[in-house]
C-alpha atoms as a PDB file:
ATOM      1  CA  UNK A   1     -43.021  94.758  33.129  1.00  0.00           C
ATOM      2  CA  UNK A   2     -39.515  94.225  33.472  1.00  0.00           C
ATOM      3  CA  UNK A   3     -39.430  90.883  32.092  1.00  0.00           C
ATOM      4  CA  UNK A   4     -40.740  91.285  28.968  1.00  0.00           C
ATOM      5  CA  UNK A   5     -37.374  93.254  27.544  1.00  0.00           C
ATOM      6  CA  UNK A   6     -35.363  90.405  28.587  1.00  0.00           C
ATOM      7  CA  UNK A   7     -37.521  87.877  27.018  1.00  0.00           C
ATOM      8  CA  UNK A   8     -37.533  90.061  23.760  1.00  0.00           C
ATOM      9  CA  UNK A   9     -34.236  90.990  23.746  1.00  0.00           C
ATOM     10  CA  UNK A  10     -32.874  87.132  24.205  1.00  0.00           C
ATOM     11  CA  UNK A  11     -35.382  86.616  21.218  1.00  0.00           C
ATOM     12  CA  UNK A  12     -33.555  88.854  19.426  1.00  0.00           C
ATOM     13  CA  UNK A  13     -29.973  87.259  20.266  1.00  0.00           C
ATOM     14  CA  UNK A  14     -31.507  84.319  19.250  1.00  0.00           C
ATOM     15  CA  UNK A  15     -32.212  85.330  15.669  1.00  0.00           C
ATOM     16  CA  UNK A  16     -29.566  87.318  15.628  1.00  0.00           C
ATOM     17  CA  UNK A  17     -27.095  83.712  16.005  1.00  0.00           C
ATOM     18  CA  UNK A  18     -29.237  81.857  13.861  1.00  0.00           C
ATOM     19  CA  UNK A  19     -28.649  84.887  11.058  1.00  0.00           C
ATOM     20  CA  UNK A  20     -25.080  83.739  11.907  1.00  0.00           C
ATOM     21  CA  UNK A  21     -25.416  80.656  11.478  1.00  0.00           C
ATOM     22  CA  UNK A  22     -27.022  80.972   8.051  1.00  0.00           C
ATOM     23  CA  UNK A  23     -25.022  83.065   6.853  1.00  0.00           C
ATOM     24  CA  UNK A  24     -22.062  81.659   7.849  1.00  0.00           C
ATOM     25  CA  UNK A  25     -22.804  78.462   6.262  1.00  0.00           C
ATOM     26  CA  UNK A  26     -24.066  78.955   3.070  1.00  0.00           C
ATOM     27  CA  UNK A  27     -20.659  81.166   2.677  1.00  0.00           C
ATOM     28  CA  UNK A  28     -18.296  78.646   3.537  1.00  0.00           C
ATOM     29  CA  UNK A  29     -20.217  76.046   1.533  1.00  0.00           C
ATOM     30  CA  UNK A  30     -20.125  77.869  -1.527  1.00  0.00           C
ATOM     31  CA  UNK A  31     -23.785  78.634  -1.845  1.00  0.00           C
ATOM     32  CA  UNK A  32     -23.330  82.587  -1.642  1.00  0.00           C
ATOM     33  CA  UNK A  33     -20.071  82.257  -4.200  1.00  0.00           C
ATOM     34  CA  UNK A  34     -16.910  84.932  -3.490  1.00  0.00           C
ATOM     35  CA  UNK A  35     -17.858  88.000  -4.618  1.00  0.00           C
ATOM     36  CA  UNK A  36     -21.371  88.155  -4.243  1.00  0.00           C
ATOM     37  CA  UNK A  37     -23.387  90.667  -3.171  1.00  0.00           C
ATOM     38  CA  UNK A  38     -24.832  89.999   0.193  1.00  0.00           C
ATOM     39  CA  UNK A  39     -28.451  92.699   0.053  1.00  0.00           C
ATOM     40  CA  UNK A  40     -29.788  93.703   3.255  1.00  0.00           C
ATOM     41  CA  UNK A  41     -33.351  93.270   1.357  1.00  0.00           C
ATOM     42  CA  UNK A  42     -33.124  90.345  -0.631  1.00  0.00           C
ATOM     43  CA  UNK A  43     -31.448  87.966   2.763  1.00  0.00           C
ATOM     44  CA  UNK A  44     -33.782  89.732   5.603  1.00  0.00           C
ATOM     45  CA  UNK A  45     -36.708  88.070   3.314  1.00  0.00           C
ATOM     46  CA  UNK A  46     -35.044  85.298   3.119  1.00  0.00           C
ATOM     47  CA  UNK A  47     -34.438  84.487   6.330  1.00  0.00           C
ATOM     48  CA  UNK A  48     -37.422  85.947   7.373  1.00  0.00           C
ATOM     49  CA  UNK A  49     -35.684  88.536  10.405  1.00  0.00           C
ATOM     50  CA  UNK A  50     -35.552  92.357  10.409  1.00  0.00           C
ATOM     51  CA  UNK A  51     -32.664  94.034   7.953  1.00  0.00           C
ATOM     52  CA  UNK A  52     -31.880  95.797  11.874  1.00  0.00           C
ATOM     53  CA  UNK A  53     -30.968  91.637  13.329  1.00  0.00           C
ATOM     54  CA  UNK A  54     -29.667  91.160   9.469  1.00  0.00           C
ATOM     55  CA  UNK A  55     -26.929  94.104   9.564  1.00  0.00           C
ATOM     56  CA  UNK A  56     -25.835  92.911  13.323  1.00  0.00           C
ATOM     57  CA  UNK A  57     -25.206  89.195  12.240  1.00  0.00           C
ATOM     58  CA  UNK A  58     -23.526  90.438   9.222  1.00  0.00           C
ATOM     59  CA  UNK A  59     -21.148  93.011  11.525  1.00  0.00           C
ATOM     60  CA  UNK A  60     -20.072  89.950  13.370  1.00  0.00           C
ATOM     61  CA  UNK A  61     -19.299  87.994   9.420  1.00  0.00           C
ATOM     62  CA  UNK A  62     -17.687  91.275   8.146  1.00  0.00           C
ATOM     63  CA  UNK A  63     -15.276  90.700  12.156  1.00  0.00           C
ATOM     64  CA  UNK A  64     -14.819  87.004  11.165  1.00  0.00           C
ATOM     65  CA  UNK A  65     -13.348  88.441   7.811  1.00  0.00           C
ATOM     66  CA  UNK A  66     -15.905  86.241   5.764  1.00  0.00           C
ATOM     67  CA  UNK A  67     -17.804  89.732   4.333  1.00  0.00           C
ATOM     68  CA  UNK A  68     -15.911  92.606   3.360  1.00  0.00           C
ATOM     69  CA  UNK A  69     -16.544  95.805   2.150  1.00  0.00           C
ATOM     70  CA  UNK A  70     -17.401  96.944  -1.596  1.00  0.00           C
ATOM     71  CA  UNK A  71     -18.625 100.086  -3.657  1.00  0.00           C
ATOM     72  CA  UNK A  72     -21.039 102.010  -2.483  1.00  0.00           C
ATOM     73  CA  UNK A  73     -21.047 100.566   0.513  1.00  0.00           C
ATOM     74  CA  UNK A  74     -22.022  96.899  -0.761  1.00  0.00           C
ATOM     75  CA  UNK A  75     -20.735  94.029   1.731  1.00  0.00           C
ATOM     76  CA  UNK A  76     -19.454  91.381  -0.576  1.00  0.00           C
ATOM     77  CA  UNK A  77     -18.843  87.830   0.125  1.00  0.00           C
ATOM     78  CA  UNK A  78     -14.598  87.637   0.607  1.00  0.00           C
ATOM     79  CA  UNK A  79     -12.403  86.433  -2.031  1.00  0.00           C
ATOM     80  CA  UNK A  80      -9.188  85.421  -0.805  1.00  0.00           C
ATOM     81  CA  UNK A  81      -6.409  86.072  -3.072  1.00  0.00           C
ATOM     82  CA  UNK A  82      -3.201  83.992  -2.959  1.00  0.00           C
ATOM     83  CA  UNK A  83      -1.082  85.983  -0.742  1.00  0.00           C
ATOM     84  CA  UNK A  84      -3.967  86.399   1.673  1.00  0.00           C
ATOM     85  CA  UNK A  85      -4.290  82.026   1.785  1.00  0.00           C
ATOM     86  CA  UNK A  86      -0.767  82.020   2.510  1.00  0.00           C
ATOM     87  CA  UNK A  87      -0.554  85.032   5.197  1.00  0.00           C
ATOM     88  CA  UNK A  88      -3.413  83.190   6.806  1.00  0.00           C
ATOM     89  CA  UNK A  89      -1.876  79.605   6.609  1.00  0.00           C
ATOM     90  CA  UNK A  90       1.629  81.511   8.330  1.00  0.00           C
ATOM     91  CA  UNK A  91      -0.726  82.611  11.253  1.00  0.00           C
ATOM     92  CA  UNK A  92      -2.514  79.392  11.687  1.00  0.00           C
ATOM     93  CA  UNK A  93       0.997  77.303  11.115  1.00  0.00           C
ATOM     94  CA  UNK A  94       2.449  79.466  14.322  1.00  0.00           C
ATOM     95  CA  UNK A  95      -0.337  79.373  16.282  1.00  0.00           C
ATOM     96  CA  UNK A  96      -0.571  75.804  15.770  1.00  0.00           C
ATOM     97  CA  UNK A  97       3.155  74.792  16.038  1.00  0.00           C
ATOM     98  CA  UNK A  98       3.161  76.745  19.615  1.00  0.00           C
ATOM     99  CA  UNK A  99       0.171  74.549  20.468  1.00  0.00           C
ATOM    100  CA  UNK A 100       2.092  71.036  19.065  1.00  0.00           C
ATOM    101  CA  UNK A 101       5.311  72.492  20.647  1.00  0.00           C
ATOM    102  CA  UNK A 102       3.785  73.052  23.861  1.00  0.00           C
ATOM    103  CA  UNK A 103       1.583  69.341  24.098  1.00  0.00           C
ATOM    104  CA  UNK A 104       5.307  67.955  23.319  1.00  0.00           C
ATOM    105  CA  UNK A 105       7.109  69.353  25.959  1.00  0.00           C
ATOM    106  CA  UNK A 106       4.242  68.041  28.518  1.00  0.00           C
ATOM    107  CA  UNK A 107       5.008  65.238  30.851  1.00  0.00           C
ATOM    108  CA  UNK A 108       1.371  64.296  30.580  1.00  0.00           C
ATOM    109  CA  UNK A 109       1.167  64.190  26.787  1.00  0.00           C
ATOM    110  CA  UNK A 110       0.513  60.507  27.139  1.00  0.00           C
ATOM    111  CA  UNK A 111      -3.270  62.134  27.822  1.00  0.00           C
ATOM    112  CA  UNK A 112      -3.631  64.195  24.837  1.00  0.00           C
ATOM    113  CA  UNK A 113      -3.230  61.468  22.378  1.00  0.00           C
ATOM    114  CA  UNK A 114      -5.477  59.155  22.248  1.00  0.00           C
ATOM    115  CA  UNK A 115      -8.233  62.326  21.511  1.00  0.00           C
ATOM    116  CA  UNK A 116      -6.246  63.519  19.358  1.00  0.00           C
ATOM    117  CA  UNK A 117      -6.029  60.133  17.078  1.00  0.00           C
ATOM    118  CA  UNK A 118      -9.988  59.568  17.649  1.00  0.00           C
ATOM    119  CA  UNK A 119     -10.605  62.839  15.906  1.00  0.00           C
ATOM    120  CA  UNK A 120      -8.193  62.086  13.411  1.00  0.00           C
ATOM    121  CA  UNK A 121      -9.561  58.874  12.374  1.00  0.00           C
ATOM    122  CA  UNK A 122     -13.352  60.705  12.621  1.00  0.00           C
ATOM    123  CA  UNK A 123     -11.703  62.590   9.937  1.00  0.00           C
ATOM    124  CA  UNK A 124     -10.698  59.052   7.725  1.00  0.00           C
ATOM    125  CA  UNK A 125     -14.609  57.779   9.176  1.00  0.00           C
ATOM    126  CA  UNK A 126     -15.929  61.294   7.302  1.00  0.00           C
ATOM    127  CA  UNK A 127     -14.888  60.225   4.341  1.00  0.00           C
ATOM    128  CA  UNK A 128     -18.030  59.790   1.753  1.00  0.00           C
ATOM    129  CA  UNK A 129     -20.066  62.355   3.446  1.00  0.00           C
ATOM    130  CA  UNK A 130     -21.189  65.828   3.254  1.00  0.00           C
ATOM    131  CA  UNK A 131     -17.869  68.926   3.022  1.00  0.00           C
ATOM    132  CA  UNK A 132     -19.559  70.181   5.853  1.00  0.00           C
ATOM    133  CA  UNK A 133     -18.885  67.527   7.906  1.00  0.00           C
ATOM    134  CA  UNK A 134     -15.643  66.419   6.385  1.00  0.00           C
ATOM    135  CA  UNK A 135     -14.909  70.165   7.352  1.00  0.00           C
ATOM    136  CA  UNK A 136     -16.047  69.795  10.922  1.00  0.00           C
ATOM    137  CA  UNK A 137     -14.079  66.846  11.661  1.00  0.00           C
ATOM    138  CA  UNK A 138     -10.958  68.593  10.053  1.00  0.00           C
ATOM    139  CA  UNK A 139     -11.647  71.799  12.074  1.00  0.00           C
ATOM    140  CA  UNK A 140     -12.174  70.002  15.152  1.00  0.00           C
ATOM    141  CA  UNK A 141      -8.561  67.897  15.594  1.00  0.00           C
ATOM    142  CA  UNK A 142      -7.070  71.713  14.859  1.00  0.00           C
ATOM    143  CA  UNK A 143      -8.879  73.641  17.509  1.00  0.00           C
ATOM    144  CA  UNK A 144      -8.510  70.678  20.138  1.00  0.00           C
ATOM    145  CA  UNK A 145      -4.883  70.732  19.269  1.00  0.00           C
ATOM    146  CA  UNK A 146      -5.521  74.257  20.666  1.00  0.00           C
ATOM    147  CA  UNK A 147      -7.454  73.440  23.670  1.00  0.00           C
ATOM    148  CA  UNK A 148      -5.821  70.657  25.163  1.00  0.00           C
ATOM    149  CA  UNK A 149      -2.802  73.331  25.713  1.00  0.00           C
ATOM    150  CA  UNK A 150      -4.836  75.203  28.599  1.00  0.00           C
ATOM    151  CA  UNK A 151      -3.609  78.577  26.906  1.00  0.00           C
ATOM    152  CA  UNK A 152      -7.006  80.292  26.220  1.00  0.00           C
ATOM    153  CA  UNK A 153      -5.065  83.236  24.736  1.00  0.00           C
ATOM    154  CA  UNK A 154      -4.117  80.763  22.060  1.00  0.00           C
ATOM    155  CA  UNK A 155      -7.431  79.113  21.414  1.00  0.00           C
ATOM    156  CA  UNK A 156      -8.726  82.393  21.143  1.00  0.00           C
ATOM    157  CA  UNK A 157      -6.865  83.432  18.576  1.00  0.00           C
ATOM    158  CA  UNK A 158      -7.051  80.134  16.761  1.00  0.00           C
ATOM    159  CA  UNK A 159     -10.968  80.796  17.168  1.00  0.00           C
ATOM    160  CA  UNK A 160     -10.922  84.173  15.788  1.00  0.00           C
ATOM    161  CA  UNK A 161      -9.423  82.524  12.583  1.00  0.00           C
ATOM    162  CA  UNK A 162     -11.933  79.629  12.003  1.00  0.00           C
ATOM    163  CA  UNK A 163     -14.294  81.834   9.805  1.00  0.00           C
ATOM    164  CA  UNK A 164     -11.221  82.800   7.015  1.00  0.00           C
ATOM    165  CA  UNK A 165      -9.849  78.989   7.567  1.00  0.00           C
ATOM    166  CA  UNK A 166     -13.218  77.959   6.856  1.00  0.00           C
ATOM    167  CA  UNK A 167     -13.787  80.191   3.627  1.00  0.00           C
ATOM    168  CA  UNK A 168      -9.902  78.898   2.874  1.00  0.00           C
ATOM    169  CA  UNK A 169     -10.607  75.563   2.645  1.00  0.00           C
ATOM    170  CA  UNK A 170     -13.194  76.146   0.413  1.00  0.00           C
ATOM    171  CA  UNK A 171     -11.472  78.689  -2.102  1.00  0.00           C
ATOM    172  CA  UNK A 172     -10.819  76.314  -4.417  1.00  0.00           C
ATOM    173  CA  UNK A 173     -13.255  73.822  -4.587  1.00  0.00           C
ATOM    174  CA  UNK A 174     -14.512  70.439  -2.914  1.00  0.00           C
ATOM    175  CA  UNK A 175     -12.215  68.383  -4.493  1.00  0.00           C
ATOM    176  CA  UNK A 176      -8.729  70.505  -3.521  1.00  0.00           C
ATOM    177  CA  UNK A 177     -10.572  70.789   0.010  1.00  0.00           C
ATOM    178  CA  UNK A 178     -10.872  67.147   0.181  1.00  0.00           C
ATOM    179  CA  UNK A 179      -7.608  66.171  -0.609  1.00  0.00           C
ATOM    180  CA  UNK A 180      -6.183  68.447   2.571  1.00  0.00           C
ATOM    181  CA  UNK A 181      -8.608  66.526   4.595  1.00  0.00           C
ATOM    182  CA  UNK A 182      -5.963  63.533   5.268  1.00  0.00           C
ATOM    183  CA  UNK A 183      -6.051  61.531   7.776  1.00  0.00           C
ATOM    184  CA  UNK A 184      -2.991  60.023   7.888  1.00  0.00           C
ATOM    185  CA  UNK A 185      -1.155  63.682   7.568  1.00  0.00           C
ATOM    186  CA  UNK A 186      -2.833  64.309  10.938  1.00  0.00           C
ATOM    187  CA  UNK A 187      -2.225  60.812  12.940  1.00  0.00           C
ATOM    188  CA  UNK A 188       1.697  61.948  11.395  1.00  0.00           C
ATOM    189  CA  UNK A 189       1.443  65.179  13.446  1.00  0.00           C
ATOM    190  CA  UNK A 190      -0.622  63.015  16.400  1.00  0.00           C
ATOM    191  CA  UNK A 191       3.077  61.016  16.690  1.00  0.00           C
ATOM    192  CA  UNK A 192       5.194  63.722  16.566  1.00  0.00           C
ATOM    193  CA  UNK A 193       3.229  64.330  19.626  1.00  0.00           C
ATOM    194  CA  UNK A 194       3.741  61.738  21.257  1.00  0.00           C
ATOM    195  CA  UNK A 195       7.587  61.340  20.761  1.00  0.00           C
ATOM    196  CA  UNK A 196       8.187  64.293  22.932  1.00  0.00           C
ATOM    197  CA  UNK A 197      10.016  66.027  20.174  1.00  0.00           C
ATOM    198  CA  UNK A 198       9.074  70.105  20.023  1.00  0.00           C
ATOM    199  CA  UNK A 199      10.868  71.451  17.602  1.00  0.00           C
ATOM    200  CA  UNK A 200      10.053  68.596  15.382  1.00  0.00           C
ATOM    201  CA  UNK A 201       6.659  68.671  16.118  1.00  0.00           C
ATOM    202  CA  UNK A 202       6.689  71.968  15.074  1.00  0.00           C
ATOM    203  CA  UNK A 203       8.447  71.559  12.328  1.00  0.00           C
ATOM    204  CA  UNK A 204       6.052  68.816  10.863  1.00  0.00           C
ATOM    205  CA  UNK A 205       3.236  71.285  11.813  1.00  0.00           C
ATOM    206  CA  UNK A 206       4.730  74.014   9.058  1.00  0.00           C
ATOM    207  CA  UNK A 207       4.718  71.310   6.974  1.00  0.00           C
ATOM    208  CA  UNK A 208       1.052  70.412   6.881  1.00  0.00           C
ATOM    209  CA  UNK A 209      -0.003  74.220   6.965  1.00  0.00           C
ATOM    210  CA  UNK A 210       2.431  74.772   4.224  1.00  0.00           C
ATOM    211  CA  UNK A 211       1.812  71.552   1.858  1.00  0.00           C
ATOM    212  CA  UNK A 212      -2.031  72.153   2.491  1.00  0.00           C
ATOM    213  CA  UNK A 213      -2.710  75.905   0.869  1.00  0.00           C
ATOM    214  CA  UNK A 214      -0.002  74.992  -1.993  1.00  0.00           C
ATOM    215  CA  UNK A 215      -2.957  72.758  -2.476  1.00  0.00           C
ATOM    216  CA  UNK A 216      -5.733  75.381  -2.519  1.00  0.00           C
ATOM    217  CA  UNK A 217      -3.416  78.009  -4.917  1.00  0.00           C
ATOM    218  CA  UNK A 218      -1.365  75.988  -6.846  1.00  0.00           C
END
């Protein structure tokens, strides 16, 4: 008897992510557009779970700042406004200037960089394909940028971002998205790296944030 609540309730966890999931990327994809009305109804049909799983995986989108609340108690899809893109490129630009600062000052930097240049090229090799994946190859040189520190206060943080930078990159269309999605602009930051430089790594790291949403709002 006691192992049938654990098998349920990891069945439940288990929907519960894939709601996630869904959710999460038909939002940053564009398919459920800013503004829209997420109903409890119409998307527990649709993904064919409970509205009870439906309004827990949509607590976790409304934490990740992707849903937020309307009238009468409507979630709505998030529309970020220009000020928000930019208050959210500041955070991301210090988080990952502390990360580029940090890697620079290391005596064993000569480590980090040849990962770091493979994932920048997989974003060049991306090129042609899906925004999903050109988007997951962009996402991933940022939050290994993160990682490779060993600061797991920082990655956190970076982590608890990747849902709005996500929706960001999308806010104003494939093509804007696209052209952020540079290779070359990262291998630049991949040699500041390695020249042992922090404060100009750092410096070129404000830079990309900074150049990148005047992309998405101008």
């Amino acid at each position: 008897m006691a192992t049938t609540p654990t098998i349920l309730g990891l069945q439940r966890t288990t929907l519960r992510m894939q709601a996630i999931d869904a959710l999460r990327r038909a939002i940053t994809t564009g398919e459920l557009a800013p503004g829209t009305h997420v109903s409890e109804v119409e998307m527990a049909e649709r993904l064919g779970i409970s509205r009870g799983t439906l309004r827990e995986a949509m607590r976790t989108l409304q934490i990740e700042g992707l849903l937020t609340d309307g009238p009468r108690g409507r979630l709505l899809v998030r529309h970020m406004s220009p000020p928000e893109l930019e208050h959210l490129f500041e955070v991301r630009a210090a988080l990952e200037a502390l990360a580029g600062r940090t890697l620079s000052a290391r005596s064993d930097r000569g480590g980090f960089i040849e990962p770091l240049r493979v994932l920048a090229q997989r974003i060049a090799a991306s090129d042609g394909t899906s925004i999903e994946q050109r988007m997951a190859a962009d996402l991933d040189f940022h939050r290994e940028l993160c990682r490779l520190t060993g600061n797991d206060t920082l990655l956190r943080a970076w982590t608890a971002l990747e849902g709005s930078i996500q929706l960001s990159i999308m806010h104003s269309g494939t093509d804007r998205a696209v052209r952020n999605m540079n290779a070359d602009r990262h291998l630049e930051l991949v040699a500041a790296i390695e020249a042992g430089d922090p404060e100009e790594t750092a410096r070129k790291i404000h830079e990309h944030m900074a150049a990148a949403v005047q992309v998405l709002i101008s």
